[in-house]
N, C-alpha and C. Protein backbone atom coordinates (compact mmCIF):
# COMPACT_ATOMS: atom_id res chain seq x y z
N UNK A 1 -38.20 -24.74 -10.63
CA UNK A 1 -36.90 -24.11 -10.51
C UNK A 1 -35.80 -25.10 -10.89
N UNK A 2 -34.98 -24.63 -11.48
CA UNK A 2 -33.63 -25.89 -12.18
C UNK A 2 -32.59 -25.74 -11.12
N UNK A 3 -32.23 -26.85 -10.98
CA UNK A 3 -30.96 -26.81 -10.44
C UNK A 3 -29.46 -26.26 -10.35
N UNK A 4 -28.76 -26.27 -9.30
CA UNK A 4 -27.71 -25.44 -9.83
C UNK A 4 -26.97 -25.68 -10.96
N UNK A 5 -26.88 -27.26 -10.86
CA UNK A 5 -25.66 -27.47 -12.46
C UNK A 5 -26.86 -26.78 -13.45
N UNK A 6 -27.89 -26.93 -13.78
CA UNK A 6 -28.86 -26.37 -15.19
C UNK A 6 -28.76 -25.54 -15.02
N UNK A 7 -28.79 -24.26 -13.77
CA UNK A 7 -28.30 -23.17 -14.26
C UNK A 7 -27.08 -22.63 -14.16
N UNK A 8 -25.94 -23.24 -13.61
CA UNK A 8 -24.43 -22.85 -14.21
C UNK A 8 -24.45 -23.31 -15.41
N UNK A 9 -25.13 -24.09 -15.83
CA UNK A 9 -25.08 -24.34 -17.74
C UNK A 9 -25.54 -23.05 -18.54
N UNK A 10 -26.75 -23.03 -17.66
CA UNK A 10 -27.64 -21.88 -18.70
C UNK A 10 -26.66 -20.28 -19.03
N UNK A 11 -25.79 -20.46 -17.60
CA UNK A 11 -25.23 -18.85 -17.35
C UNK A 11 -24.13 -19.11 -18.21
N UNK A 12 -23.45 -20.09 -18.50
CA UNK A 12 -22.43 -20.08 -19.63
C UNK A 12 -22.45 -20.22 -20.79
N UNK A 13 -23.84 -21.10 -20.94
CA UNK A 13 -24.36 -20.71 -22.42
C UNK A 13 -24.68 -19.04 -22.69
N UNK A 14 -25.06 -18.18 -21.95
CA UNK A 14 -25.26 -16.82 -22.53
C UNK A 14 -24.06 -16.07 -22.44
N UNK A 15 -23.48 -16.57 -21.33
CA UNK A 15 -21.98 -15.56 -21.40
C UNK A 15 -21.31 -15.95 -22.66
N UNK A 16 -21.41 -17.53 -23.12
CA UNK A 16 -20.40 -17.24 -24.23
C UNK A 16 -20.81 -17.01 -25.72
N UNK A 17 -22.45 -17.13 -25.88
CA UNK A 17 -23.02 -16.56 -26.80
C UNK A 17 -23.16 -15.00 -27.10
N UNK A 18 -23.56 -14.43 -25.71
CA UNK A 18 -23.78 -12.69 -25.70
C UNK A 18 -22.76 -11.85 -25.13
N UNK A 19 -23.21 -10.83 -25.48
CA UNK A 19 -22.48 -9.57 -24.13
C UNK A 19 -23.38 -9.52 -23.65
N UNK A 20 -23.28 -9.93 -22.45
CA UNK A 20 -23.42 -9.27 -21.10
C UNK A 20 -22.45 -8.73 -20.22
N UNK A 21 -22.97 -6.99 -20.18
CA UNK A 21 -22.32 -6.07 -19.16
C UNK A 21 -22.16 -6.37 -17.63
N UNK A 22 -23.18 -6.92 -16.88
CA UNK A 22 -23.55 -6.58 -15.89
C UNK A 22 -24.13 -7.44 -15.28
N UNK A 23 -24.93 -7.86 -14.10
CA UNK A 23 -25.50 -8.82 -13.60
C UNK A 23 -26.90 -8.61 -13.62
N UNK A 24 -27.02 -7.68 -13.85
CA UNK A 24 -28.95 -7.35 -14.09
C UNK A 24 -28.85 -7.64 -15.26
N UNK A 25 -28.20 -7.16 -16.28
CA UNK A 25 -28.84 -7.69 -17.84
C UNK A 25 -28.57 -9.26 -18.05
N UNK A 26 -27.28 -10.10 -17.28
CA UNK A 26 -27.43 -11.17 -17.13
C UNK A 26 -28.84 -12.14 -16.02
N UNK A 27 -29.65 -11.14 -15.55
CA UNK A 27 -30.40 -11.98 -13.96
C UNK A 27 -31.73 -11.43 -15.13
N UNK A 28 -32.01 -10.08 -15.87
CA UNK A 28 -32.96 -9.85 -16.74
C UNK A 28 -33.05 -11.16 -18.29
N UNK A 29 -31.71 -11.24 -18.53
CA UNK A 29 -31.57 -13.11 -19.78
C UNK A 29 -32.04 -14.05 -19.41
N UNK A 30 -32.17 -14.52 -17.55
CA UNK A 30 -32.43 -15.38 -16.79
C UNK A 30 -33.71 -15.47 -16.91
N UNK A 31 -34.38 -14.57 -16.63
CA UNK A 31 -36.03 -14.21 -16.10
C UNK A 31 -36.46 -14.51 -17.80
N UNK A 32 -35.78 -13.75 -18.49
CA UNK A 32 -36.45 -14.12 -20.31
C UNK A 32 -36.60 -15.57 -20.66
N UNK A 33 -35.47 -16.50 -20.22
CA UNK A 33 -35.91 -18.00 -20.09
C UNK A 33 -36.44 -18.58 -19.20
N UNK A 34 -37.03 -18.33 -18.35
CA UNK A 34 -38.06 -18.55 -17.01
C UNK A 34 -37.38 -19.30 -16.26
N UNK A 35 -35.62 -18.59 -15.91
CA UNK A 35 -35.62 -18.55 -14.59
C UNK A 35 -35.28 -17.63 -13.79
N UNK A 36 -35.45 -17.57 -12.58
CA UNK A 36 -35.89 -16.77 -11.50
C UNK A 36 -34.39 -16.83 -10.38
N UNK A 37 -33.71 -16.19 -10.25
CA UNK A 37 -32.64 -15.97 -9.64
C UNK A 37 -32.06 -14.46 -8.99
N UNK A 38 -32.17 -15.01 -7.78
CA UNK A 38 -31.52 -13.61 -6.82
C UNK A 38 -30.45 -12.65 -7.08
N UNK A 39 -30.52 -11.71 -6.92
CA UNK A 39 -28.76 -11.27 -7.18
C UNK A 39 -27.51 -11.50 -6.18
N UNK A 40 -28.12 -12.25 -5.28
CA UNK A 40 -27.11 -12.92 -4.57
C UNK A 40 -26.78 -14.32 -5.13
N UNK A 41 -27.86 -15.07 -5.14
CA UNK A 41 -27.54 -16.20 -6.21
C UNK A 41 -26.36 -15.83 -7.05
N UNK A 42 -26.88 -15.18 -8.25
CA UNK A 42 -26.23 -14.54 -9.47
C UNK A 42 -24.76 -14.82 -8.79
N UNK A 43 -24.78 -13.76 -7.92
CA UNK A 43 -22.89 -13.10 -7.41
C UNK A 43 -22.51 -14.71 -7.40
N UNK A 44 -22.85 -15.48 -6.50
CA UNK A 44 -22.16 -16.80 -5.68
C UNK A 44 -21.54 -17.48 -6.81
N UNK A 45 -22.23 -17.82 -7.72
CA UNK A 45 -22.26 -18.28 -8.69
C UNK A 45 -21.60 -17.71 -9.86
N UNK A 46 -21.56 -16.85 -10.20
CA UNK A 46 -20.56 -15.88 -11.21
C UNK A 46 -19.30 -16.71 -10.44
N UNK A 47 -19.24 -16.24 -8.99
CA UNK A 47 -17.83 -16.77 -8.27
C UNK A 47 -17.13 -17.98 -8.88
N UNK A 48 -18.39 -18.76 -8.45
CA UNK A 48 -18.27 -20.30 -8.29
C UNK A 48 -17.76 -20.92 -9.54
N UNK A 49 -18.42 -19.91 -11.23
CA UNK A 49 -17.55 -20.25 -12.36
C UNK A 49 -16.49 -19.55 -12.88
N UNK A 50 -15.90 -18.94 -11.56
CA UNK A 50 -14.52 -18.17 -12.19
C UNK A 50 -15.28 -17.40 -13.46
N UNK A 51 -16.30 -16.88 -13.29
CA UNK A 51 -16.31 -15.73 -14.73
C UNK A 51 -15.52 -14.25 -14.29
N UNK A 52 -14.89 -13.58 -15.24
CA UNK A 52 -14.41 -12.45 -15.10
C UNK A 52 -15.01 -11.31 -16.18
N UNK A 53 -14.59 -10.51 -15.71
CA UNK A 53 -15.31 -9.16 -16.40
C UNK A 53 -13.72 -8.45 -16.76
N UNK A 54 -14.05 -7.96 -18.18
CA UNK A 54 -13.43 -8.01 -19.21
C UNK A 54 -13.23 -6.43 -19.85
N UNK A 55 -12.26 -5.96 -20.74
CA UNK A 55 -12.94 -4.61 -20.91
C UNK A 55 -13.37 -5.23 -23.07
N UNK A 56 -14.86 -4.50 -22.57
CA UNK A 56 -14.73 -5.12 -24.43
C UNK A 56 -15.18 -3.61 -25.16
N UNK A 57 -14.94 -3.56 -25.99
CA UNK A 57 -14.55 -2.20 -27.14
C UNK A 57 -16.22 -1.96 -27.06
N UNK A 58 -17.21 -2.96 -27.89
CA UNK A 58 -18.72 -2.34 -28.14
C UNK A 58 -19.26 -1.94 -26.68
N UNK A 59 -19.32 -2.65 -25.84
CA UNK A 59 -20.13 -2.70 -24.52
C UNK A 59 -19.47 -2.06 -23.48
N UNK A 60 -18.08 -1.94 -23.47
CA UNK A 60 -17.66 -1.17 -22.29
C UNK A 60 -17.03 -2.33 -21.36
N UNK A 61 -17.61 -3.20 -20.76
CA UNK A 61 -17.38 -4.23 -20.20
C UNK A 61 -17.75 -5.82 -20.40
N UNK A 62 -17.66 -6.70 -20.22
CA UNK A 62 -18.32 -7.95 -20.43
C UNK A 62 -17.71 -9.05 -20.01
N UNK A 63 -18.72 -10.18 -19.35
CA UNK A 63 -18.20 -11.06 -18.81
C UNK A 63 -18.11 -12.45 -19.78
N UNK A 64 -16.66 -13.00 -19.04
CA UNK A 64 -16.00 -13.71 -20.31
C UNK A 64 -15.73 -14.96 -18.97
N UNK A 65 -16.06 -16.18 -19.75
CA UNK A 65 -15.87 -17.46 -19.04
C UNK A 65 -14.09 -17.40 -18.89
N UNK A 66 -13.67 -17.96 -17.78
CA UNK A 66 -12.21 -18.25 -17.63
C UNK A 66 -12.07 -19.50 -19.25
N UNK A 67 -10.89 -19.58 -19.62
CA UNK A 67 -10.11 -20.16 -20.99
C UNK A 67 -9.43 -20.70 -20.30
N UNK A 68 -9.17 -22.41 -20.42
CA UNK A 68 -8.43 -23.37 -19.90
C UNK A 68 -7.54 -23.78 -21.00
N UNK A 69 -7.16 -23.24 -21.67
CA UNK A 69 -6.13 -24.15 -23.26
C UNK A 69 -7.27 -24.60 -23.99
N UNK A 70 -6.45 -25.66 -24.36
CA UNK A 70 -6.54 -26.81 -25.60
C UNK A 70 -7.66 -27.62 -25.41
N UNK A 71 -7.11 -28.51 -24.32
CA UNK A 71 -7.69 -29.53 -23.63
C UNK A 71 -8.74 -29.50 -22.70
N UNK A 72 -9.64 -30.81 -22.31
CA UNK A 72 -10.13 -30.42 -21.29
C UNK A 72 -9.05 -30.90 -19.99
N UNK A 73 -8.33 -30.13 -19.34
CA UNK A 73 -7.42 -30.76 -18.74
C UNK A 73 -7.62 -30.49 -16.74
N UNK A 74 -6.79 -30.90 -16.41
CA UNK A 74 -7.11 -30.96 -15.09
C UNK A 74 -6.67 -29.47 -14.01
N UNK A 75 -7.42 -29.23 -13.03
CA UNK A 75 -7.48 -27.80 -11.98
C UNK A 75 -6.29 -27.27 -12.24
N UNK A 76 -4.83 -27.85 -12.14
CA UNK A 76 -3.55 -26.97 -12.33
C UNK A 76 -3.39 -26.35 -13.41
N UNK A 77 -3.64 -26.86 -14.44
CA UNK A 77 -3.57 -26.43 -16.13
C UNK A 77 -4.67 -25.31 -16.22
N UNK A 78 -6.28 -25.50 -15.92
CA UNK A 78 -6.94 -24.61 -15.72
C UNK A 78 -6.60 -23.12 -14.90
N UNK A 79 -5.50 -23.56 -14.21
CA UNK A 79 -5.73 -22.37 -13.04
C UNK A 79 -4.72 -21.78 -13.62
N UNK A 80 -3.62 -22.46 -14.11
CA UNK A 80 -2.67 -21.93 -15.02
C UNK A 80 -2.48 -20.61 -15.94
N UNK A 81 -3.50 -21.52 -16.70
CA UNK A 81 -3.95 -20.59 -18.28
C UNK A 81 -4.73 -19.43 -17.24
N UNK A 82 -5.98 -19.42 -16.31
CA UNK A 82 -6.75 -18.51 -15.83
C UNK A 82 -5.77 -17.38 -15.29
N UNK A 83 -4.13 -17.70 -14.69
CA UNK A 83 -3.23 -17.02 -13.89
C UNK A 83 -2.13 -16.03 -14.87
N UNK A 84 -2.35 -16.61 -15.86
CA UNK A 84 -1.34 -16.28 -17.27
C UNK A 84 -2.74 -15.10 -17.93
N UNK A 85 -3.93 -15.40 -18.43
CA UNK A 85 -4.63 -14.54 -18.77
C UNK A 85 -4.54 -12.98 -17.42
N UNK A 86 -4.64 -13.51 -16.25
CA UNK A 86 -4.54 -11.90 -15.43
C UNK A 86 -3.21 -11.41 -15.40
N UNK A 87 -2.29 -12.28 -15.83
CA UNK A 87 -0.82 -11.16 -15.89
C UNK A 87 -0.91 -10.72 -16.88
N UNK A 88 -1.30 -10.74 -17.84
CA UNK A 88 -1.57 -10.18 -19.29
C UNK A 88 -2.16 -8.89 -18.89
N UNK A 89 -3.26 -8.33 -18.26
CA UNK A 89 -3.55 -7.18 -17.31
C UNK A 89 -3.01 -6.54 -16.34
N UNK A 90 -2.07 -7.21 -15.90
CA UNK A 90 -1.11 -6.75 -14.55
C UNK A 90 -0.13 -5.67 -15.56
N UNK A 91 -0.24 -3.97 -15.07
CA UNK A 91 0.66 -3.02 -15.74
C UNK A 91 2.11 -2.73 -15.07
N UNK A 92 1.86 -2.86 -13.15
CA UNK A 92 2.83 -2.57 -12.91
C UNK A 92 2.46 -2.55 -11.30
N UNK A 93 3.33 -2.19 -9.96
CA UNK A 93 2.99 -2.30 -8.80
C UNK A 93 4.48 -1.41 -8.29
N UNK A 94 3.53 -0.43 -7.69
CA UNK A 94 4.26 0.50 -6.43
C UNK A 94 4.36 -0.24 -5.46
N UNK A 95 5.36 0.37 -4.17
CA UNK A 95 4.61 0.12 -2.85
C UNK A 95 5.09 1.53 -2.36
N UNK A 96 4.67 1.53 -1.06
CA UNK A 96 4.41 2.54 0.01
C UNK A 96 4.61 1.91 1.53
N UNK A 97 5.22 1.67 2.63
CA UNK A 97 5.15 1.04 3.38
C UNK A 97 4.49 -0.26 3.62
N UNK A 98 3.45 -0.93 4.51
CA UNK A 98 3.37 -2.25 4.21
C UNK A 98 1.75 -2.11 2.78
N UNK A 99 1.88 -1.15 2.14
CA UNK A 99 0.89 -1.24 1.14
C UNK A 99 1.71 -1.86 -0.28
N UNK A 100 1.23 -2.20 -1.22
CA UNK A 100 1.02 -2.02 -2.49
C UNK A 100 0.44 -1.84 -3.05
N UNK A 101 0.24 -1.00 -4.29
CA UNK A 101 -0.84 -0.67 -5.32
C UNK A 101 -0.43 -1.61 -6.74
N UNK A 102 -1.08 -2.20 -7.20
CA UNK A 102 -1.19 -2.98 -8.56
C UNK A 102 -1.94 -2.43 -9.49
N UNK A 103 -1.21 -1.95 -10.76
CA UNK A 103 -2.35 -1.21 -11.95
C UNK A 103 -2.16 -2.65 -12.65
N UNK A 104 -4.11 -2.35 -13.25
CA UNK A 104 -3.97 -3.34 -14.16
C UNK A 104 -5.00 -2.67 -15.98
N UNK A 105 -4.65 -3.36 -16.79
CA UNK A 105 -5.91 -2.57 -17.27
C UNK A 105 -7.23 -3.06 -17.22
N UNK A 106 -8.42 -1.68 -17.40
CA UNK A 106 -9.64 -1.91 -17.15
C UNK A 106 -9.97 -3.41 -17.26
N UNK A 107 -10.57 -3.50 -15.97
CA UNK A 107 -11.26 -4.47 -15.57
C UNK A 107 -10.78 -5.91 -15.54
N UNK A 108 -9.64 -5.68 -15.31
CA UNK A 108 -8.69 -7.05 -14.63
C UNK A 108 -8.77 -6.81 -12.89
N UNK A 109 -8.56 -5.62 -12.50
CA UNK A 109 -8.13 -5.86 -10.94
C UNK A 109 -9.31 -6.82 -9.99
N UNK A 110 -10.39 -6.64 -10.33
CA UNK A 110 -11.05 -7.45 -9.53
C UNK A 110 -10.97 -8.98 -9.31
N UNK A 111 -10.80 -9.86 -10.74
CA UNK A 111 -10.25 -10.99 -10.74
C UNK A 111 -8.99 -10.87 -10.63
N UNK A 112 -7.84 -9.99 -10.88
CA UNK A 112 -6.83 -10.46 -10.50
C UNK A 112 -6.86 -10.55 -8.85
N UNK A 113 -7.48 -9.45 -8.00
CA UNK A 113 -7.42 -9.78 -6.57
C UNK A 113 -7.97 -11.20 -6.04
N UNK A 114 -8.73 -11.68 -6.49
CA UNK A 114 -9.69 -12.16 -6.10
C UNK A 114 -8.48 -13.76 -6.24
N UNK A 115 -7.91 -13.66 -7.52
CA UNK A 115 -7.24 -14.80 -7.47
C UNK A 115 -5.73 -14.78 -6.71
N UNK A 116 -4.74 -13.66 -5.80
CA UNK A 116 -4.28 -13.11 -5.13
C UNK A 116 -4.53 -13.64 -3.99
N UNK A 117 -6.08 -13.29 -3.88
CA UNK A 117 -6.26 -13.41 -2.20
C UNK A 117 -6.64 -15.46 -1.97
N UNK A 118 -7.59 -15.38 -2.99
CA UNK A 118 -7.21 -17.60 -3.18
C UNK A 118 -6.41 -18.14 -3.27
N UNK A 119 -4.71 -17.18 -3.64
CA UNK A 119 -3.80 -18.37 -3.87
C UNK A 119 -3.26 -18.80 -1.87
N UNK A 120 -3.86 -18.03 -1.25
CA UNK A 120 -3.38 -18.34 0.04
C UNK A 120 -1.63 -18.05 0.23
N UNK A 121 -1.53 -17.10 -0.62
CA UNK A 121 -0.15 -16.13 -0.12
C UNK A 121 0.01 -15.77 1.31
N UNK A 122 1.06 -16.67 1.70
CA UNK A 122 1.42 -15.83 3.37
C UNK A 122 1.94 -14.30 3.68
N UNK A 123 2.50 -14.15 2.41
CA UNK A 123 3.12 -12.51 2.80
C UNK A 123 2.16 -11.65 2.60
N UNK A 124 0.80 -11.78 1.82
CA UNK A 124 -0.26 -10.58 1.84
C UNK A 124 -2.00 -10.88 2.46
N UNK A 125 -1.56 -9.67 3.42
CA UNK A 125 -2.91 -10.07 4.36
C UNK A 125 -4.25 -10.46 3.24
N UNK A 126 -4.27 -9.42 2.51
CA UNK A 126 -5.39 -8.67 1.76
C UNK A 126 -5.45 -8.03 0.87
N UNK A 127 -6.66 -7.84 -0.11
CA UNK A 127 -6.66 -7.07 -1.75
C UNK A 127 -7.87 -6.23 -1.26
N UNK A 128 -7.74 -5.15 -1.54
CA UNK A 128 -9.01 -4.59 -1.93
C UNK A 128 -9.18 -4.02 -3.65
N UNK A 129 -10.11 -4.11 -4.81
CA UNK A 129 -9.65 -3.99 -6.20
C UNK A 129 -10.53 -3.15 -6.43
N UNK A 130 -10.24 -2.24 -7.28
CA UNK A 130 -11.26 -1.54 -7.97
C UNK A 130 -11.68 -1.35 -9.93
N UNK A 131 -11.71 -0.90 -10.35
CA UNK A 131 -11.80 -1.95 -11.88
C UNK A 131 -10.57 -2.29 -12.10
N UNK A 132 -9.41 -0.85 -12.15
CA UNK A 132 -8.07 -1.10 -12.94
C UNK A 132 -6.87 -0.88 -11.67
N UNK A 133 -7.27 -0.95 -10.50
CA UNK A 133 -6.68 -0.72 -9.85
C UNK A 133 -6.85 -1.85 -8.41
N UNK A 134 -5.53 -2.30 -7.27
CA UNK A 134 -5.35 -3.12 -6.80
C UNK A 134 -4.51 -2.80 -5.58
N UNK A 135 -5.34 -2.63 -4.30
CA UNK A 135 -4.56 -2.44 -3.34
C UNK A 135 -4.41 -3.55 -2.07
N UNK A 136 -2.81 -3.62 -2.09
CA UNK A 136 -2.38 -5.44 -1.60
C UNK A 136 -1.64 -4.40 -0.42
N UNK A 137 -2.13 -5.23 0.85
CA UNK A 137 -2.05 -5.16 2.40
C UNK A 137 -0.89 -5.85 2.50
N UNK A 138 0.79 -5.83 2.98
CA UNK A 138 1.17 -6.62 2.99
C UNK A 138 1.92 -6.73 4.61
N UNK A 139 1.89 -8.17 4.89
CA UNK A 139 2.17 -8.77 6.36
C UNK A 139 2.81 -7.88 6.79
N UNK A 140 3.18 -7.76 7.98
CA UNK A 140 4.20 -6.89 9.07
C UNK A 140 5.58 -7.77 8.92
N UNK A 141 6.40 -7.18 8.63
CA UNK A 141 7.65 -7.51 8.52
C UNK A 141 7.98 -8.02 7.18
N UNK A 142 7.21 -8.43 6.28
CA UNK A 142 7.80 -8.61 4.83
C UNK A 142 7.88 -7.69 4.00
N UNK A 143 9.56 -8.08 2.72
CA UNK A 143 9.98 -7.08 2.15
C UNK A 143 9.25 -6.95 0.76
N UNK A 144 9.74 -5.90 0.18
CA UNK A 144 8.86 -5.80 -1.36
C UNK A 144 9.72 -6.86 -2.02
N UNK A 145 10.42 -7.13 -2.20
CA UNK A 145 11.11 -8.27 -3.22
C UNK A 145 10.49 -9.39 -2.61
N UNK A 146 9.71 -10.00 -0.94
CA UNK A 146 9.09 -11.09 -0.66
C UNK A 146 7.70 -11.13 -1.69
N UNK A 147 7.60 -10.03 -1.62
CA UNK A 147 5.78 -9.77 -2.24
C UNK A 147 5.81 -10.00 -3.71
N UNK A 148 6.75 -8.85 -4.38
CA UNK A 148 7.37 -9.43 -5.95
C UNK A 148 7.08 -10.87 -6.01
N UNK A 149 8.48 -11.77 -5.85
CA UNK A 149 8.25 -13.22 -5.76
C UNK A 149 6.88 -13.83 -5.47
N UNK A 150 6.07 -13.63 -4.36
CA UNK A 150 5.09 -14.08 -4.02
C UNK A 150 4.30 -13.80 -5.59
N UNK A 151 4.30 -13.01 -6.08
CA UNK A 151 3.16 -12.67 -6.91
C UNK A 151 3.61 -13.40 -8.36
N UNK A 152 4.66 -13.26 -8.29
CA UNK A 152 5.19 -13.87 -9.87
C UNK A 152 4.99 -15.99 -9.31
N UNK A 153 5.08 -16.51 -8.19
CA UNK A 153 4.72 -17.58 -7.76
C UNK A 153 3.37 -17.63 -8.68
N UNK A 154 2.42 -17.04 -7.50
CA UNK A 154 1.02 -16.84 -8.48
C UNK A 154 1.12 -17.03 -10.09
N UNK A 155 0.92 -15.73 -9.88
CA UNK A 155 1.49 -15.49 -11.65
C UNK A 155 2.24 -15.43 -12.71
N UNK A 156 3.40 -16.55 -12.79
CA UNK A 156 4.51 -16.66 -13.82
C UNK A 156 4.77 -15.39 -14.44
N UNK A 157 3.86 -15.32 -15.54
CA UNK A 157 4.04 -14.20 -16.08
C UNK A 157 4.24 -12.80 -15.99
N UNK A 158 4.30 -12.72 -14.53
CA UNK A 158 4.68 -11.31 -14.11
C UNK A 158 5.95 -10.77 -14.06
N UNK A 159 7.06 -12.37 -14.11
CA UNK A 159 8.29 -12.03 -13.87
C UNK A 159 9.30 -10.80 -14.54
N UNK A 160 8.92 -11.13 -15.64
CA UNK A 160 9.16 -9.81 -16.85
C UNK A 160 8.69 -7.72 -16.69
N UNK A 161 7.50 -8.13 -15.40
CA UNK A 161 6.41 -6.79 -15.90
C UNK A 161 6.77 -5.73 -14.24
N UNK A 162 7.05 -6.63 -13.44
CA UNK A 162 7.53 -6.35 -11.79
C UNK A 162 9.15 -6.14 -11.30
């Protein structure tokens, strides 16, 4: 059995060679090079390399390594470019009392929540995402212009779209 770095190598060598839809046809690529990995494995690990799922024209969906720039440069610059690629998907955000809804297009909302709920925002409890869609829990007593701000913090690029 290889280790984790050999197989976070192996899983980014196929993500950025193939389409892969899904985590079975990625855990079925695995088993074709003889290795053997859980689908819990799989998930942790998808996590662990920031891969996101994408909408792509032939396949419907596909997972695409996070894009750091130019350089190989350091976690802020990475997280940067990764925060600038999900506002590029961010369409727009209602609210409703302490809810918000976030449209994004297909198959951004899940990484965009996901990076939402990591930036350790105080004004929003919680995301729940569904492919193109994004529902943000927000604290008791904060206003929608706190949450706005909060999110364009996150995500620069939202300032224009919110």
């Amino acid at each position: 059995m290889k280790n984790r770095e050999e197989r976070f190598e192996l899983i980014k060598k196929i993500i950025s060679e193939e389409v892969i839809s899904n985590q079975d046809d990625l855990q079925l690529r695995l088993h074709s090079l003889g290795l053997e990995v859980t689908q819990a494995t799989l998930s942790r690990d998808l996590k662990s390399l920031q891969v996101i799922k994408v909408s792509d024209a032939k396949a419907g969906y596909a997972y695409r390594l996070p894009t750091y720039g130019s350089g190989q440069s350091g976690q802020s610059e990475s997280n940067s470019s990764r925060m600038n690629f999900l506002a590029d998907g961010v369409l727009g955000i209602s609210f409703s009392g302490n809810l918000g809804v976030i449209k994004t297009l297909p198959g951004f909302a899940p990484s965009t929540a996901l990076a939402i709920d990591e930036s350790g925002c105080t004004e929003i409890i919680g995301t729940i995402a569904g492919d193109d869609t994004i529902l943000v829990v927000i604290r008791d007593g904060v206003g929608r212009n706190d949450v706005t701000r909060a999110l364009v913090g996150i995500m620069p690029k939202l300032e224009n779209k919110l």
